[in-house]
PDB file of N, CA and C in Angstrom:
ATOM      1  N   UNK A   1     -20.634  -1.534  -3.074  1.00  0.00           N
ATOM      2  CA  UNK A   1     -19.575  -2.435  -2.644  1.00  0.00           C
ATOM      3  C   UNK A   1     -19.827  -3.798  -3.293  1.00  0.00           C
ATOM      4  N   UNK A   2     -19.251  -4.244  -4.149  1.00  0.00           N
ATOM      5  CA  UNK A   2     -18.645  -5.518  -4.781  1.00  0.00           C
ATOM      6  C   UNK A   2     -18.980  -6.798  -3.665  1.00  0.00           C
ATOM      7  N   UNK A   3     -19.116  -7.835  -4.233  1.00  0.00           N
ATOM      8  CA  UNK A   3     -18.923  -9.514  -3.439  1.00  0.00           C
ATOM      9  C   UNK A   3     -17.726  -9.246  -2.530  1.00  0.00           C
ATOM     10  N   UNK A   4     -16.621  -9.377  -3.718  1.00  0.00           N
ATOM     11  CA  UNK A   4     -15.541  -9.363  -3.075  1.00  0.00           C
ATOM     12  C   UNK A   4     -14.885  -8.537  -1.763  1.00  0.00           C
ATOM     13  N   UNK A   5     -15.325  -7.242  -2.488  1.00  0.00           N
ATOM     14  CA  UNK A   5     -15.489  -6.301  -1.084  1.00  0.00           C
ATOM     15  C   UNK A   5     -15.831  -6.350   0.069  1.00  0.00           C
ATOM     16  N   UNK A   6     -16.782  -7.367   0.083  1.00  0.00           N
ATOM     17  CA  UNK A   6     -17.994  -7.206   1.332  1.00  0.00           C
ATOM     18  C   UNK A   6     -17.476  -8.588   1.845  1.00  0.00           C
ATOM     19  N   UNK A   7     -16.969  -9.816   1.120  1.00  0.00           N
ATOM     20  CA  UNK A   7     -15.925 -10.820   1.838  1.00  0.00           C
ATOM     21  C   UNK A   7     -15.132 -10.305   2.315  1.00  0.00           C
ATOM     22  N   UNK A   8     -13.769  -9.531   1.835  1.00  0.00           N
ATOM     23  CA  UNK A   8     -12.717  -9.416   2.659  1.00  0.00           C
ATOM     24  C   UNK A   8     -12.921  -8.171   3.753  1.00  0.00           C
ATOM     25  N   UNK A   9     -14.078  -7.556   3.815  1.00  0.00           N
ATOM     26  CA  UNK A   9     -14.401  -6.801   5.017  1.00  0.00           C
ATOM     27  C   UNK A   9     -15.022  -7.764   5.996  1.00  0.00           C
ATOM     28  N   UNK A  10     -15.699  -8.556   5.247  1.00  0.00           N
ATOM     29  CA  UNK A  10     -16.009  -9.701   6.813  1.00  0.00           C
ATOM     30  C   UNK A  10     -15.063 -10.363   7.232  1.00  0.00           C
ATOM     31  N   UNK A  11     -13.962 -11.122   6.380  1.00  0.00           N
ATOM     32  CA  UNK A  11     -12.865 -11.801   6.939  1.00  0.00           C
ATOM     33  C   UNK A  11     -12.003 -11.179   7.811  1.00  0.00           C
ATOM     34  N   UNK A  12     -11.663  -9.607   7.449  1.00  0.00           N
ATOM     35  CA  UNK A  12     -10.894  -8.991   8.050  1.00  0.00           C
ATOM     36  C   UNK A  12     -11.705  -8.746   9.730  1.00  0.00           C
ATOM     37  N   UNK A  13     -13.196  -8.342   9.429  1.00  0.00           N
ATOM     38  CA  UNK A  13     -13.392  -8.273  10.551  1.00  0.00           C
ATOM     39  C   UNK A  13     -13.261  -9.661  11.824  1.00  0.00           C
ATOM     40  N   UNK A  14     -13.926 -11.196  11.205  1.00  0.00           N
ATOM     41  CA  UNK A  14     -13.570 -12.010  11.632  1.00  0.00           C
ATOM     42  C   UNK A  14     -12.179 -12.339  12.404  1.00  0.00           C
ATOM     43  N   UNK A  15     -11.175 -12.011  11.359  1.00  0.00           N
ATOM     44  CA  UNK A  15      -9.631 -11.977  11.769  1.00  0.00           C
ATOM     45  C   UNK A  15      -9.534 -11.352  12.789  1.00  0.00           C
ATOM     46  N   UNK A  16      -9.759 -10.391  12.690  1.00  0.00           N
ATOM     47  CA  UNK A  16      -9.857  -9.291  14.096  1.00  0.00           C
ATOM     48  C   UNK A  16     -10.129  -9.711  15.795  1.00  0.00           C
ATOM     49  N   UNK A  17     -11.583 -10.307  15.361  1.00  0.00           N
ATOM     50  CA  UNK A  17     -12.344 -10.442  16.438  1.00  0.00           C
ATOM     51  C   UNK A  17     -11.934 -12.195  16.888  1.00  0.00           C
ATOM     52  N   UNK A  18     -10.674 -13.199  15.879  1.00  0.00           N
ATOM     53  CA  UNK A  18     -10.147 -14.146  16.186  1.00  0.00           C
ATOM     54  C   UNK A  18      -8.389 -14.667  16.043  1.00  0.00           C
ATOM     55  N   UNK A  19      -7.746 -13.704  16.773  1.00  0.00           N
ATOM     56  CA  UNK A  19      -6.600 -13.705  15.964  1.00  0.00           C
ATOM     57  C   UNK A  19      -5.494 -14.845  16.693  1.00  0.00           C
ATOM     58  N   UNK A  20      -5.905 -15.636  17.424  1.00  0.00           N
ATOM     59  CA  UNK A  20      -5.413 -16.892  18.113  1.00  0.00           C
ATOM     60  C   UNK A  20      -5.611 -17.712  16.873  1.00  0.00           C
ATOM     61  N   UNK A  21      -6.819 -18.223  16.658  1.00  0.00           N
ATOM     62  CA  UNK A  21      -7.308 -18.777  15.420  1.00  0.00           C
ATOM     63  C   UNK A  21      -6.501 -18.800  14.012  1.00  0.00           C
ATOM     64  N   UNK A  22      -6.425 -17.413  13.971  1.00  0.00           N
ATOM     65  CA  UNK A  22      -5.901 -16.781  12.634  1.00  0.00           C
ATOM     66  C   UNK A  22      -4.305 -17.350  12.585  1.00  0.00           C
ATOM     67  N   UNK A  23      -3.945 -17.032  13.969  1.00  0.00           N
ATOM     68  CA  UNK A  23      -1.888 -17.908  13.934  1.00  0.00           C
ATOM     69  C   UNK A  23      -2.342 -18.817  13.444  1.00  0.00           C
ATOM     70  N   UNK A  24      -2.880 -19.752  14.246  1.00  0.00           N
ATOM     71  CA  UNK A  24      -2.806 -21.500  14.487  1.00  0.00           C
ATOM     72  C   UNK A  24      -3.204 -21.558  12.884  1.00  0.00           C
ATOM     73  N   UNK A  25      -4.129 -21.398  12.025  1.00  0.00           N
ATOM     74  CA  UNK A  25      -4.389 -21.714  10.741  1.00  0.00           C
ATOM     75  C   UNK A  25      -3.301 -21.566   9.912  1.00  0.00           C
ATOM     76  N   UNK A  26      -2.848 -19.934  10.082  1.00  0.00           N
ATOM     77  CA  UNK A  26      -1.542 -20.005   9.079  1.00  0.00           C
ATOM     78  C   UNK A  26      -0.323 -20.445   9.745  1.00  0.00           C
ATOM     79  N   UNK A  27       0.169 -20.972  10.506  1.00  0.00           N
ATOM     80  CA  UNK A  27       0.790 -21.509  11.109  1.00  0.00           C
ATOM     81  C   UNK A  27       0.878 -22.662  10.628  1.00  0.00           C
ATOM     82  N   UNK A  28       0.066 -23.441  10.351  1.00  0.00           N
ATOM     83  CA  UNK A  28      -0.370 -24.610   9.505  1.00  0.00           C
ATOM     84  C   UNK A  28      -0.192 -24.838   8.370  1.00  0.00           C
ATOM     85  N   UNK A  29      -0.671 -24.032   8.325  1.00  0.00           N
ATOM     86  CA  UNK A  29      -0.852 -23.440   6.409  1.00  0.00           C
ATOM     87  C   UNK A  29       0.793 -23.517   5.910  1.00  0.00           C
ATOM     88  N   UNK A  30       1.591 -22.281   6.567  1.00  0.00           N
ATOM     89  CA  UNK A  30       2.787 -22.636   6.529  1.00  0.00           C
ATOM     90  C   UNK A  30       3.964 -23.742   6.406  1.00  0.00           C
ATOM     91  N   UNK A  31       3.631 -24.361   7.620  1.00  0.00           N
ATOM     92  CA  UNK A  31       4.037 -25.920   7.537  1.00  0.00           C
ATOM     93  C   UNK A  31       4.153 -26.658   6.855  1.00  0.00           C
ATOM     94  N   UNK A  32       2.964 -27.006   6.402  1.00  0.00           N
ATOM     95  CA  UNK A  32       2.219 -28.022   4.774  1.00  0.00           C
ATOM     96  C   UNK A  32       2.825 -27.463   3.894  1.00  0.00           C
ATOM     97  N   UNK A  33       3.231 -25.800   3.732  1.00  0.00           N
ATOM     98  CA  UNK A  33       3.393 -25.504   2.068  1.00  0.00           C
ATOM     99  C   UNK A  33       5.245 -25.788   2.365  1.00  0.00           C
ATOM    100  N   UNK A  34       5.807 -25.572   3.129  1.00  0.00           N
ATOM    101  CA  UNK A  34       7.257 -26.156   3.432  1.00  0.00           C
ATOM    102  C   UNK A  34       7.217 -27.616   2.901  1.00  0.00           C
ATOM    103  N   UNK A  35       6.543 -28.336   3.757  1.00  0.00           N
ATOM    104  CA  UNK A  35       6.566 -29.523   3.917  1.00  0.00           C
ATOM    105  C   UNK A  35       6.618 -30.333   2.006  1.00  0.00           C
ATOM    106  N   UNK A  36       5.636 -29.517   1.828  1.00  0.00           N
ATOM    107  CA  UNK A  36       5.280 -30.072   0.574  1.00  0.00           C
ATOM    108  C   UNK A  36       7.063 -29.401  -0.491  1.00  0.00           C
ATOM    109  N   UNK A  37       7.280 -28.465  -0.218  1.00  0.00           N
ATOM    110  CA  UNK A  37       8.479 -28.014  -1.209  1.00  0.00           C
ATOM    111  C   UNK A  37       9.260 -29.076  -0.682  1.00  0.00           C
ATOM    112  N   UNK A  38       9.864 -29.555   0.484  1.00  0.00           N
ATOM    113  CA  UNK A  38      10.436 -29.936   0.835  1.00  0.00           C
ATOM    114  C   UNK A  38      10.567 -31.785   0.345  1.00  0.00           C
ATOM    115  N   UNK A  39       9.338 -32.063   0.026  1.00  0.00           N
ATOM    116  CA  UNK A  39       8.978 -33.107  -0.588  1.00  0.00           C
ATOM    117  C   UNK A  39       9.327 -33.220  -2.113  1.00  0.00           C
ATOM    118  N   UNK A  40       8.499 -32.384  -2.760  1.00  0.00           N
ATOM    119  CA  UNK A  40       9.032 -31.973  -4.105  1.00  0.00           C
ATOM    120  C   UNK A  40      10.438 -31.967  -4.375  1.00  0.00           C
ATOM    121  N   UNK A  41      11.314 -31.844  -3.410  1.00  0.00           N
ATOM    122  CA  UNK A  41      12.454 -31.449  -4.038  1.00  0.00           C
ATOM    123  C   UNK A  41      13.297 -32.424  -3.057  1.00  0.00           C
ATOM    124  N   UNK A  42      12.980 -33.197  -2.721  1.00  0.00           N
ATOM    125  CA  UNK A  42      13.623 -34.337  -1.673  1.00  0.00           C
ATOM    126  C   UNK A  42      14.841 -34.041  -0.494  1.00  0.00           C
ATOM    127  N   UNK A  43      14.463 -32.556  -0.129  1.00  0.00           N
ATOM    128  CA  UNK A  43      14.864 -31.667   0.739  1.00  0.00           C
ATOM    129  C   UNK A  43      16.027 -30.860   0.295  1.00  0.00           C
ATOM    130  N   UNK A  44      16.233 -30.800  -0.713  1.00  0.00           N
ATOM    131  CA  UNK A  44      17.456 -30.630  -1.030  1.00  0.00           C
ATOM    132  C   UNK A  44      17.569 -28.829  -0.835  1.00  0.00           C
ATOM    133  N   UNK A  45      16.643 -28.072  -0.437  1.00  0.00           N
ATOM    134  CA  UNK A  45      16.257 -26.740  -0.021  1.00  0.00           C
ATOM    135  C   UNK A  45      15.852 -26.450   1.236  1.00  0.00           C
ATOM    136  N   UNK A  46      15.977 -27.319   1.496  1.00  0.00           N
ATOM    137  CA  UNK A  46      15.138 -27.647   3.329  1.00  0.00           C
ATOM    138  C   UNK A  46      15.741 -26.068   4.124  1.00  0.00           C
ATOM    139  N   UNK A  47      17.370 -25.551   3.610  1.00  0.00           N
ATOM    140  CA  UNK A  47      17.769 -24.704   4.564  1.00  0.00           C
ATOM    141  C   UNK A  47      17.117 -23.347   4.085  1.00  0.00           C
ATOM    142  N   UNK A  48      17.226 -23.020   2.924  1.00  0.00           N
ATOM    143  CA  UNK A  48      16.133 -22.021   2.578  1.00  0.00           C
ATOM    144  C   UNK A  48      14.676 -22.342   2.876  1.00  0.00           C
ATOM    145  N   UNK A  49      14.194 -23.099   2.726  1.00  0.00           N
ATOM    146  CA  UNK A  49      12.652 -23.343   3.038  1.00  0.00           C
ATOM    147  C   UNK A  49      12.503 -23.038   4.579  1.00  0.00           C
ATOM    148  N   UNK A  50      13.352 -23.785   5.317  1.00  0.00           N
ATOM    149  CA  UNK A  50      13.026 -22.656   6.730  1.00  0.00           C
ATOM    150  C   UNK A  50      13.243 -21.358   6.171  1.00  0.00           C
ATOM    151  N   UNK A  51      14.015 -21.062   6.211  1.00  0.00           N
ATOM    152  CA  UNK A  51      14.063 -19.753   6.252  1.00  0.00           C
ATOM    153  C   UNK A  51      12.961 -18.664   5.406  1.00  0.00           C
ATOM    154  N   UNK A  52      12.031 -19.040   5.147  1.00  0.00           N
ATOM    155  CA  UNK A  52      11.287 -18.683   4.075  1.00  0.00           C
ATOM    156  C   UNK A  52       9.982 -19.153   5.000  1.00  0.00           C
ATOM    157  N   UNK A  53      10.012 -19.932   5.403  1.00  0.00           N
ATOM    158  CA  UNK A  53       8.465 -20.589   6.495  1.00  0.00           C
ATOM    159  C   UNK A  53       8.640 -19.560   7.595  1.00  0.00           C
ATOM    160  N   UNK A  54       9.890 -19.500   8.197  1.00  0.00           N
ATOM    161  CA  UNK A  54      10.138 -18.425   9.529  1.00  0.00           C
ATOM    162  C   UNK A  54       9.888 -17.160   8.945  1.00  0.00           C
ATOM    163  N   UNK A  55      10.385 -16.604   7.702  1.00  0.00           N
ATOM    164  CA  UNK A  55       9.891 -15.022   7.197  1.00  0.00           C
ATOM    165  C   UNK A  55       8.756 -14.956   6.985  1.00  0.00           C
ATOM    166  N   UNK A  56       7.876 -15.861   6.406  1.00  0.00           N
ATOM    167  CA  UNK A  56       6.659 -15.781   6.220  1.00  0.00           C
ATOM    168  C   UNK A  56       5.382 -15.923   7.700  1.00  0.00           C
ATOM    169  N   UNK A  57       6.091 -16.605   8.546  1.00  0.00           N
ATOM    170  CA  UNK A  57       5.155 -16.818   9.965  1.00  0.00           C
ATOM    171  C   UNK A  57       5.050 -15.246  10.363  1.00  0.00           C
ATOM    172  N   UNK A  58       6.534 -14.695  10.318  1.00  0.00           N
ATOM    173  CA  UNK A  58       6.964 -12.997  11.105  1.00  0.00           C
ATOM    174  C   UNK A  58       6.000 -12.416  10.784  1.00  0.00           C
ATOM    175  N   UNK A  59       5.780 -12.370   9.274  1.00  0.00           N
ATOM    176  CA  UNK A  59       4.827 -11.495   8.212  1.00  0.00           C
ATOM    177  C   UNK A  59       3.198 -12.011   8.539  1.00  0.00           C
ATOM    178  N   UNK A  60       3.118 -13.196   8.969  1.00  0.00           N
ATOM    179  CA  UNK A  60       1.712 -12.966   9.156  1.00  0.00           C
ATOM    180  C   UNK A  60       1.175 -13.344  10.446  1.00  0.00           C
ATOM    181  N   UNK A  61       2.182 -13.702  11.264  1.00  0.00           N
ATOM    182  CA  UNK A  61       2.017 -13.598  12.799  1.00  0.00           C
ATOM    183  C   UNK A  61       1.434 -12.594  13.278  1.00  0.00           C
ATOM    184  N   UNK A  62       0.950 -12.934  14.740  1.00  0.00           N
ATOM    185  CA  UNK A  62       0.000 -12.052  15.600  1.00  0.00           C
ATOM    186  C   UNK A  62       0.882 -10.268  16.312  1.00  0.00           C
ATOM    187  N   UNK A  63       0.197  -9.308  15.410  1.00  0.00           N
ATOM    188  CA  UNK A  63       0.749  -8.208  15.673  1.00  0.00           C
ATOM    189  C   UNK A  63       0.029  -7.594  17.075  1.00  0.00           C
TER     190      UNK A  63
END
């Protein structure tokens, strides 16, 4: 088993064993990367960019 391997088996397990954690980060994460398009482009996408922050929360929200 590879570096890499043996990271994303610990993260995943981590994730697992913290998945409150795991929202609130990408939850965040999310936000900022909106925030920032939204900046870049002096909102002028703001209505797609939700919509793209909300598809992306669904997708990595707490199953």
């Amino acid at each position: 088993m590879g570096f890499l391997d043996s990271a994303k088996e610990k993260l995943t397990e981590l994730a697992e064993q913290h998945p409150d954690q795991v929202e609130s980060l990408s939850d965040q994460a999310i936000e900022r990367g909106g925030d920032a398009v939204d900046s870049m482009t002096g909102g002028k996408y703001a209505d797609q960019v939700d919509q793209a922050q909300t598809r992306a929360d669904g997708a990595i929200g707490e199953r």
